[in-house]
PDB file of N, CA and C in Angstrom:
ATOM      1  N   UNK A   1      16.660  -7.741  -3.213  1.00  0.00           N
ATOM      2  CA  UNK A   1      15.825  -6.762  -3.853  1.00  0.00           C
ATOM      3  C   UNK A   1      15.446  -5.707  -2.810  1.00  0.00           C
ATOM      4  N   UNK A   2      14.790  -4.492  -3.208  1.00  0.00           N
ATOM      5  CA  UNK A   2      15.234  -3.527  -2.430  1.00  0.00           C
ATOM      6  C   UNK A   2      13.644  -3.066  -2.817  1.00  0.00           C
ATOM      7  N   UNK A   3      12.501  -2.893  -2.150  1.00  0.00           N
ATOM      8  CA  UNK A   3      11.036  -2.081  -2.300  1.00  0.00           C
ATOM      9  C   UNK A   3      10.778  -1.308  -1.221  1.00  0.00           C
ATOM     10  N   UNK A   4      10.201  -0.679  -1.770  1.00  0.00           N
ATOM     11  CA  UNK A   4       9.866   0.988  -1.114  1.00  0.00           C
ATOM     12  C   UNK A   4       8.283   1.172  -1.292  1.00  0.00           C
ATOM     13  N   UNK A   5       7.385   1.758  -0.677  1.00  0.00           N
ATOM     14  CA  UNK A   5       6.258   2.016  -0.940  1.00  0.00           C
ATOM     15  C   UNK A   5       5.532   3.532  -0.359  1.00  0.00           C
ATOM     16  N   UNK A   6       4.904   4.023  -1.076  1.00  0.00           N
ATOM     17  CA  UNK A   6       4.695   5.518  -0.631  1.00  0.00           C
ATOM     18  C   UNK A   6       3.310   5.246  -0.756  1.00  0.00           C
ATOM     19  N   UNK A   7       2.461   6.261  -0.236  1.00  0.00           N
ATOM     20  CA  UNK A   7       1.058   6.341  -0.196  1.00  0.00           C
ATOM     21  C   UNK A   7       0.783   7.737   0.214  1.00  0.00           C
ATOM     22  N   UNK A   8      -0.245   8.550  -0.368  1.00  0.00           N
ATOM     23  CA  UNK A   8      -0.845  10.091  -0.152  1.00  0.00           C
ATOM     24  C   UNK A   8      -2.733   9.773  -0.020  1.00  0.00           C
ATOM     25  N   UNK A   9      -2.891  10.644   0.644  1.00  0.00           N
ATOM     26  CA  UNK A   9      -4.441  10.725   0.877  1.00  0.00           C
ATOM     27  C   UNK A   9      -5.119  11.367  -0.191  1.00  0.00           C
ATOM     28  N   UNK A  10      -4.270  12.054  -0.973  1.00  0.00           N
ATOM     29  CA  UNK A  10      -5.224  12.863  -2.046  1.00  0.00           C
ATOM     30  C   UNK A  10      -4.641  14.256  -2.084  1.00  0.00           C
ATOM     31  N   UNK A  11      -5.977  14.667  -2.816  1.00  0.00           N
ATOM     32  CA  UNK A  11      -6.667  16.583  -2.361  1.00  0.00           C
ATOM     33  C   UNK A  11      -8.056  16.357  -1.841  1.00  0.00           C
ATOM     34  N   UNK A  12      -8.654  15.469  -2.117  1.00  0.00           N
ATOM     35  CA  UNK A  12      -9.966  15.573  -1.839  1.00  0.00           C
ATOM     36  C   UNK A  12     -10.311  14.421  -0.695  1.00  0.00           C
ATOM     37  N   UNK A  13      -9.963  13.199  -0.286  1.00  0.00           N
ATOM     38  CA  UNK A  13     -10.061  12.616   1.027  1.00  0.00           C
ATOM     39  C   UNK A  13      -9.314  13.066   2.310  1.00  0.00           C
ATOM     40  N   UNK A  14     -10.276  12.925   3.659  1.00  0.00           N
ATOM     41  CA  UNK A  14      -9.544  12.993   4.663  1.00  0.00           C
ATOM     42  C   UNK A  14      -9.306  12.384   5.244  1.00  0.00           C
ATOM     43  N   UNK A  15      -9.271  10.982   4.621  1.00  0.00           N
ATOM     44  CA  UNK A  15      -8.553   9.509   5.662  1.00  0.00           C
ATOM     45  C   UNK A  15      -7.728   8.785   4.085  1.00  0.00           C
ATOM     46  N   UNK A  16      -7.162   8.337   4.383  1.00  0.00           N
ATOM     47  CA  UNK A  16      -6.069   7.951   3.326  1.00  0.00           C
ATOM     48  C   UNK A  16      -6.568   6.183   3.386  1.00  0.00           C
ATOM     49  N   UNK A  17      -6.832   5.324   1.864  1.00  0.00           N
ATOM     50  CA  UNK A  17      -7.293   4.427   2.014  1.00  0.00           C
ATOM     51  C   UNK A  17      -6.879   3.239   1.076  1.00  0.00           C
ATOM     52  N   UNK A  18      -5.660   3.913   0.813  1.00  0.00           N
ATOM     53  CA  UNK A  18      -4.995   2.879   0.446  1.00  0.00           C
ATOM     54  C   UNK A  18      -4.230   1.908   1.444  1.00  0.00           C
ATOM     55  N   UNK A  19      -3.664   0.887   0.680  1.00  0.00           N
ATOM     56  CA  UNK A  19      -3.070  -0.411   1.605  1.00  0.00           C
ATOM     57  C   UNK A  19      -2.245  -1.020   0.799  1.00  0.00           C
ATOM     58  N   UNK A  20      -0.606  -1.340   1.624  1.00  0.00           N
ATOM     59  CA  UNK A  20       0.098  -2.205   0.966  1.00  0.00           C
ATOM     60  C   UNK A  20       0.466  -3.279   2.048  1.00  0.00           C
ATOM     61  N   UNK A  21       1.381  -4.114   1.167  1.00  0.00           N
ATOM     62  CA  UNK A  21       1.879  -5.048   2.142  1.00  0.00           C
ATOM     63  C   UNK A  21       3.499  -4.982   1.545  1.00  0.00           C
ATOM     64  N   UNK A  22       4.130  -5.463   1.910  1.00  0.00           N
ATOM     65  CA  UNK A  22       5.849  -5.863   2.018  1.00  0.00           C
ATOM     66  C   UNK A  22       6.267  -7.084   2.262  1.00  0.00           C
ATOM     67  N   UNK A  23       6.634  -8.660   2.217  1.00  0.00           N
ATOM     68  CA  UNK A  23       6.602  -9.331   3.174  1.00  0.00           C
ATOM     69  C   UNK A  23       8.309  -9.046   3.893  1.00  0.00           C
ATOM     70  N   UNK A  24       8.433  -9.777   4.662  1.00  0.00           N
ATOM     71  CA  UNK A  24      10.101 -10.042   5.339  1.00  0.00           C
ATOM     72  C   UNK A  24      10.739 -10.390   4.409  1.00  0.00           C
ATOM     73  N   UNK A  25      11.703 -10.094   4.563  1.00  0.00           N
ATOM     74  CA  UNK A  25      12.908 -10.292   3.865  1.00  0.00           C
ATOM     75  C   UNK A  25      13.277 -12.065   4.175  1.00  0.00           C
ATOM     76  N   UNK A  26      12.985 -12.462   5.466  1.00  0.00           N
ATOM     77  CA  UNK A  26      13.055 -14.027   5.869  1.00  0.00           C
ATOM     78  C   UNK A  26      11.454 -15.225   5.182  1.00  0.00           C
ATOM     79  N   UNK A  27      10.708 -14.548   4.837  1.00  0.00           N
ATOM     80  CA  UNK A  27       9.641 -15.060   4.386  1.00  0.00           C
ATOM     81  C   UNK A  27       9.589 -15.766   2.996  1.00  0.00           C
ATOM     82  N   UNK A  28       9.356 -17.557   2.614  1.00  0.00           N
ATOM     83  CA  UNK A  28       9.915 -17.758   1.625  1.00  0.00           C
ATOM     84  C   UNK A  28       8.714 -17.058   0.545  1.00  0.00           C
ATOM     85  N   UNK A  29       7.788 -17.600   0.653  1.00  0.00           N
ATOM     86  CA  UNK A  29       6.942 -16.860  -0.504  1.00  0.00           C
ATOM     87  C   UNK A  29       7.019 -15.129  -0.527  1.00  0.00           C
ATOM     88  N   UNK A  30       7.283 -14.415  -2.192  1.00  0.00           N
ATOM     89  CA  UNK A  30       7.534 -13.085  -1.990  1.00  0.00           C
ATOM     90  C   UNK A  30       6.434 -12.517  -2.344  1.00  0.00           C
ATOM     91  N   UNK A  31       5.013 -11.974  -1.829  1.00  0.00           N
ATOM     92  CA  UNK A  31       3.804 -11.911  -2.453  1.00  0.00           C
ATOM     93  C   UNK A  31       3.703 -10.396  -1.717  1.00  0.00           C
ATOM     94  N   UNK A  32       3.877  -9.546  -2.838  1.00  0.00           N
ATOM     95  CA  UNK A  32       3.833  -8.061  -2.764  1.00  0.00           C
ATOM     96  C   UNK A  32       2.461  -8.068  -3.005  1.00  0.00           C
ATOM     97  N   UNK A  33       1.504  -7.349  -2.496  1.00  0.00           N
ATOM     98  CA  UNK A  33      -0.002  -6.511  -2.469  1.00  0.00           C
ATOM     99  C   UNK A  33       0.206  -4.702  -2.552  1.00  0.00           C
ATOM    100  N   UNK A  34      -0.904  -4.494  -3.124  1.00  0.00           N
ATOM    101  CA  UNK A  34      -1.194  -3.051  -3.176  1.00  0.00           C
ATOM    102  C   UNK A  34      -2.716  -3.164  -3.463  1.00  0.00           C
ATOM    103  N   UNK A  35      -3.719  -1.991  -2.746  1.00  0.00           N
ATOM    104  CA  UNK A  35      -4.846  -1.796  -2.231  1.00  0.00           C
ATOM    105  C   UNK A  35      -5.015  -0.336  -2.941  1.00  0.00           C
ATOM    106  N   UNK A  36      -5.541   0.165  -3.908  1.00  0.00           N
ATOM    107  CA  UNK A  36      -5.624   1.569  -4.622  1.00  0.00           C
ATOM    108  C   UNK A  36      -7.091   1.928  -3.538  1.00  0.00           C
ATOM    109  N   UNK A  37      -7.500   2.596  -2.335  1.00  0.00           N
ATOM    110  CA  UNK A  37      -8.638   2.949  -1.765  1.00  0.00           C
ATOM    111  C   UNK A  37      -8.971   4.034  -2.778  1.00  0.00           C
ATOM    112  N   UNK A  38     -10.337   4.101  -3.229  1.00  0.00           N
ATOM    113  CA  UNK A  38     -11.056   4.779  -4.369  1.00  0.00           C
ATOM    114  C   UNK A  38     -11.828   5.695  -3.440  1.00  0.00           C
ATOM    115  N   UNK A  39     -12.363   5.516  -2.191  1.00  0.00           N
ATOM    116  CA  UNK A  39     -13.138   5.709  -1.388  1.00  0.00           C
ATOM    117  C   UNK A  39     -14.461   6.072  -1.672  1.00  0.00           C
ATOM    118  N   UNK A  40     -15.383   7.123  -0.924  1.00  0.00           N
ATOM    119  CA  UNK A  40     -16.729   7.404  -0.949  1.00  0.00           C
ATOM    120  C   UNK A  40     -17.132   8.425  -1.277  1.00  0.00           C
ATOM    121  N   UNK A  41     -18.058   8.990  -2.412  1.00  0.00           N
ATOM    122  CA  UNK A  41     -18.178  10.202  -2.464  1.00  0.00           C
ATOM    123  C   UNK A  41     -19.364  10.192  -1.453  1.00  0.00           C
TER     124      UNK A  41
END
């Protein structure tokens, strides 16, 4: 299988606060994460 992951800071934040994970390709469990950062007004 083949994953890709992109991430942008916005228009309106100036630290970008999202978070993913990927594991190895050698790793038996396949436990993809993604982190949507909402941040602070």
């Amino acid at each position: 299988m083949e994953v890709l992951a992109k991430s942008d800071k916005g228009r309106v934040r100036e630290q970008n606060e999202d978070y993913y994970y990927i594991p190895d390709e050698n790793k038996k469990l396949k436990i993809y994460m993604l982190a949507d950062g909402m941040g602070r007004i």
